[in-house]
C-alpha atoms as a PDB file:
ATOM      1  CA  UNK A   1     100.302 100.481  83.910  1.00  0.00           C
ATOM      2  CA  UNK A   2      99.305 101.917  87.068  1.00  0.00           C
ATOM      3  CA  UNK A   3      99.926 104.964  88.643  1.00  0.00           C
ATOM      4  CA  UNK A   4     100.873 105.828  92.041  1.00  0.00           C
ATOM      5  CA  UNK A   5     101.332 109.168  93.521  1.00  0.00           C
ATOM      6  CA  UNK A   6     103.383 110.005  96.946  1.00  0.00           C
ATOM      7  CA  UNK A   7     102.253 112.905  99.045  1.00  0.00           C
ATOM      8  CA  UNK A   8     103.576 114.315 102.391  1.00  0.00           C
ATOM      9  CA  UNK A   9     101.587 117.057 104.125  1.00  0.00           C
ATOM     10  CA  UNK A  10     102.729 119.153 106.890  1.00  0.00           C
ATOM     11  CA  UNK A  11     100.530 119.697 110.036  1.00  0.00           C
ATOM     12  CA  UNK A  12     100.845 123.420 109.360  1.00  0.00           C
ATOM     13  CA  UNK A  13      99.577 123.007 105.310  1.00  0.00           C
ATOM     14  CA  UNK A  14      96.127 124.393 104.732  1.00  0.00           C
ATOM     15  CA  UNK A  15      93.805 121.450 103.477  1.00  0.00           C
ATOM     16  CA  UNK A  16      94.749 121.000  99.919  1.00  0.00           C
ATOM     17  CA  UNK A  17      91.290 120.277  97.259  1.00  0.00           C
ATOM     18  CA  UNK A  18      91.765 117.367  94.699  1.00  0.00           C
ATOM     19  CA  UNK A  19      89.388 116.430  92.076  1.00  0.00           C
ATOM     20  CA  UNK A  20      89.254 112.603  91.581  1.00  0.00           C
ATOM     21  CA  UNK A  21      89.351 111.933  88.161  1.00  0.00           C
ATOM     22  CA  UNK A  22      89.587 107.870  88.305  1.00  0.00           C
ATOM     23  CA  UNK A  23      89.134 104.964  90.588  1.00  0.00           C
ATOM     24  CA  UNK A  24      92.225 105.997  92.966  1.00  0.00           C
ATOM     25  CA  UNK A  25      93.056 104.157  96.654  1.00  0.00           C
ATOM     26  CA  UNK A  26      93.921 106.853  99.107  1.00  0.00           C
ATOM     27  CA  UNK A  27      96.639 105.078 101.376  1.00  0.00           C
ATOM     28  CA  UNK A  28      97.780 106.552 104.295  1.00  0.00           C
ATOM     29  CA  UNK A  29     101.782 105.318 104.791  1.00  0.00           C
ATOM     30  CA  UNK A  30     102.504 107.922 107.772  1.00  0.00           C
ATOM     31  CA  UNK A  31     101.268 109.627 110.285  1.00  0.00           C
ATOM     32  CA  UNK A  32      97.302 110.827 110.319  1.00  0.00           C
ATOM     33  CA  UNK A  33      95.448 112.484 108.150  1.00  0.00           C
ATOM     34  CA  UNK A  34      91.809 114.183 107.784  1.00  0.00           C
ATOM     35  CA  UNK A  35      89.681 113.669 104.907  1.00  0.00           C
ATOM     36  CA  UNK A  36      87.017 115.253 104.073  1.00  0.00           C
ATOM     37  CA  UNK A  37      84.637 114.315 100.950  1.00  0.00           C
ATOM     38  CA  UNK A  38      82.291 116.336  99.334  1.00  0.00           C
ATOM     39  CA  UNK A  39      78.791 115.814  99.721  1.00  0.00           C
ATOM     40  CA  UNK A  40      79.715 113.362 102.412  1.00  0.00           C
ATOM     41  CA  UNK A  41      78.159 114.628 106.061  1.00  0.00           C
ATOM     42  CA  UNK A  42      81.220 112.761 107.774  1.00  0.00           C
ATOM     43  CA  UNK A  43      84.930 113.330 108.442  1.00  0.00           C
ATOM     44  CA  UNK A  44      87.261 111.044 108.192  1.00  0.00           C
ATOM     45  CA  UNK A  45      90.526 110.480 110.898  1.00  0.00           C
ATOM     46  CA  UNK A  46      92.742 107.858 108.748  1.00  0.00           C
ATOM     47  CA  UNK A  47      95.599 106.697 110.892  1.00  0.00           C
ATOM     48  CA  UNK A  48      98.861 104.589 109.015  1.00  0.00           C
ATOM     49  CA  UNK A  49      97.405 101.610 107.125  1.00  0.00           C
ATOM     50  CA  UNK A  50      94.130 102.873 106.447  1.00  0.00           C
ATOM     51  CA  UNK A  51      92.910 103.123 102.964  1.00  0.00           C
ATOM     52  CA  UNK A  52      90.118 104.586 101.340  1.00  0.00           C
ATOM     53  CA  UNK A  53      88.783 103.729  98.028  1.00  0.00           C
ATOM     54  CA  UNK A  54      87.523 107.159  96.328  1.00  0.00           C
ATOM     55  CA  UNK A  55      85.073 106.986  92.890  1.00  0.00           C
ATOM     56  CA  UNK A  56      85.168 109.216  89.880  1.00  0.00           C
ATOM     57  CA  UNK A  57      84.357 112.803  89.689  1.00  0.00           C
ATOM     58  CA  UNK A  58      84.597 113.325  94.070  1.00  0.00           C
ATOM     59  CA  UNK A  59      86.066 116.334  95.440  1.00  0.00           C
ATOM     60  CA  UNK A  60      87.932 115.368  98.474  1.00  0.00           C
ATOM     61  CA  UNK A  61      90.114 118.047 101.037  1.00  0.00           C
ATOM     62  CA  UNK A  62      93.163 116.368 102.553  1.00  0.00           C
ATOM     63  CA  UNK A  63      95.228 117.919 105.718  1.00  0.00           C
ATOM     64  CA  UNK A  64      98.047 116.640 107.385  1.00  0.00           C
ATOM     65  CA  UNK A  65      98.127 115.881 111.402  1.00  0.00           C
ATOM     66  CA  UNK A  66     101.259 115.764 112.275  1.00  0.00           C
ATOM     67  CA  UNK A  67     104.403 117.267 111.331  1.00  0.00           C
ATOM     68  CA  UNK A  68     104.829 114.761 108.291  1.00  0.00           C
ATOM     69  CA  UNK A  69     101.991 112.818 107.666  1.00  0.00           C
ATOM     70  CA  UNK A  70     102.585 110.867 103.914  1.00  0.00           C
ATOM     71  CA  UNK A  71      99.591 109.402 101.996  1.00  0.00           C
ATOM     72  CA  UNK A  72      99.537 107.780  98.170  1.00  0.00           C
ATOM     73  CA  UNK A  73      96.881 107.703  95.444  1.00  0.00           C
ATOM     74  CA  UNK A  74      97.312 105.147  93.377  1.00  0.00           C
ATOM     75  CA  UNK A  75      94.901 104.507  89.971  1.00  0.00           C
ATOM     76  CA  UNK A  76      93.740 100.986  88.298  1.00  0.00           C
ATOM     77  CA  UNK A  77      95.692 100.251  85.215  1.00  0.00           C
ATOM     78  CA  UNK A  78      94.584 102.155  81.841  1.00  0.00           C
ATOM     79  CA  UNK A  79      93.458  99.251  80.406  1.00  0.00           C
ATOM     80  CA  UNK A  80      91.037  98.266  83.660  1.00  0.00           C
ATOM     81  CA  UNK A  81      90.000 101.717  83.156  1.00  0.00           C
ATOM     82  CA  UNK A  82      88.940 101.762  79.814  1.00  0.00           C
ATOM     83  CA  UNK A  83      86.907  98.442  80.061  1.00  0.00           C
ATOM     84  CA  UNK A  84      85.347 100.025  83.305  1.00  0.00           C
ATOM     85  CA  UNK A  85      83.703 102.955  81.050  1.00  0.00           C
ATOM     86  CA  UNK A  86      80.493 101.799  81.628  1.00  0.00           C
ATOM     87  CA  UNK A  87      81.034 101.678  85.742  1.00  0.00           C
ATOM     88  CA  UNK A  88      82.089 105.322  85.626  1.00  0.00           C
ATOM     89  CA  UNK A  89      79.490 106.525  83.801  1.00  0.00           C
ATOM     90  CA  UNK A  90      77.024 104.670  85.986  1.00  0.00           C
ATOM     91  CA  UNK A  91      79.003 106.005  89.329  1.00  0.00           C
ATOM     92  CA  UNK A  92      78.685 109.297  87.880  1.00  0.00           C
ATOM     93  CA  UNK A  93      74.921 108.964  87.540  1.00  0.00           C
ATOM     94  CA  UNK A  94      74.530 107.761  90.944  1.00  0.00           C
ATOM     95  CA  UNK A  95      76.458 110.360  92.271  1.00  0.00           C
ATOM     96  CA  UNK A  96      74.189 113.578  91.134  1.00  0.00           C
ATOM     97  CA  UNK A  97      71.015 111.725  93.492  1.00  0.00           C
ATOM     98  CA  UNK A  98      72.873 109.829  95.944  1.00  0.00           C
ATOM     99  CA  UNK A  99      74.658 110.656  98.900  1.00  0.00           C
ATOM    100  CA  UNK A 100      78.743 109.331  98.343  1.00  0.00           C
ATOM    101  CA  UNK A 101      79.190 105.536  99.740  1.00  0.00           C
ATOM    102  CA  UNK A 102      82.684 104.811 100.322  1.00  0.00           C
ATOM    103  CA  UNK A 103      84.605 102.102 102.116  1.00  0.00           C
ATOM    104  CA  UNK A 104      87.637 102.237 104.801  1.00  0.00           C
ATOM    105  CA  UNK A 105      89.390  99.328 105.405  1.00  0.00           C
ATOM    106  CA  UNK A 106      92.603  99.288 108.246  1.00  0.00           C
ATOM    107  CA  UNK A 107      95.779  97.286 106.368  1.00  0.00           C
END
């Protein structure tokens, strides 16, 4: 089963923290939004369509553009998690000397 989460943020919400506790996608389905990751030296301006795959154990702020800008987090399957144990652990490794990599791709 996967699970996929629905957000809508308000261009006059503070920047709201989330700690990423799985593989999640970071979709945005409205609007514009800034996203900032932790340990990352860059920004991040993510218009409609874009998506951003985020690893284990990131902290990422999120803030709304415009007046309703909606973005989803979705998560691999429980199953694909649990065989990906090994992945995680490594990504969590890497993480603690390495500066984040992730990837953007436009839909």
């Amino acid at each position: 089963m996967r699970e996929i989460r629905t957000f809508e943020l308000d261009g006059r919400d503070a920047p709201t923290r989330s700690v990423i506790d799985r593989p999640q996608t970071l979709r945005v389905t409205r609007g514009q939004i800034w996203l900032t990751i932790e340990g990352s030296a860059d920004d991040h301006w993510l218009d409609a369509g874009a998506s951003v795959e985020l690893m284990p154990y990131t902290t990422i702020w999120v803030s709304g553009t415009t007046d309703a800008s909606w973005f989803s987090m979705a998560s691999d399957s429980t199953r694909a998690s649990a065989r990906r144990l090994g992945e995680i652990v490594r990504a969590w490794f890497a993480r603690r000397t390495t500066w984040p990599r992730i990837a953007i791709s436009k839909a």
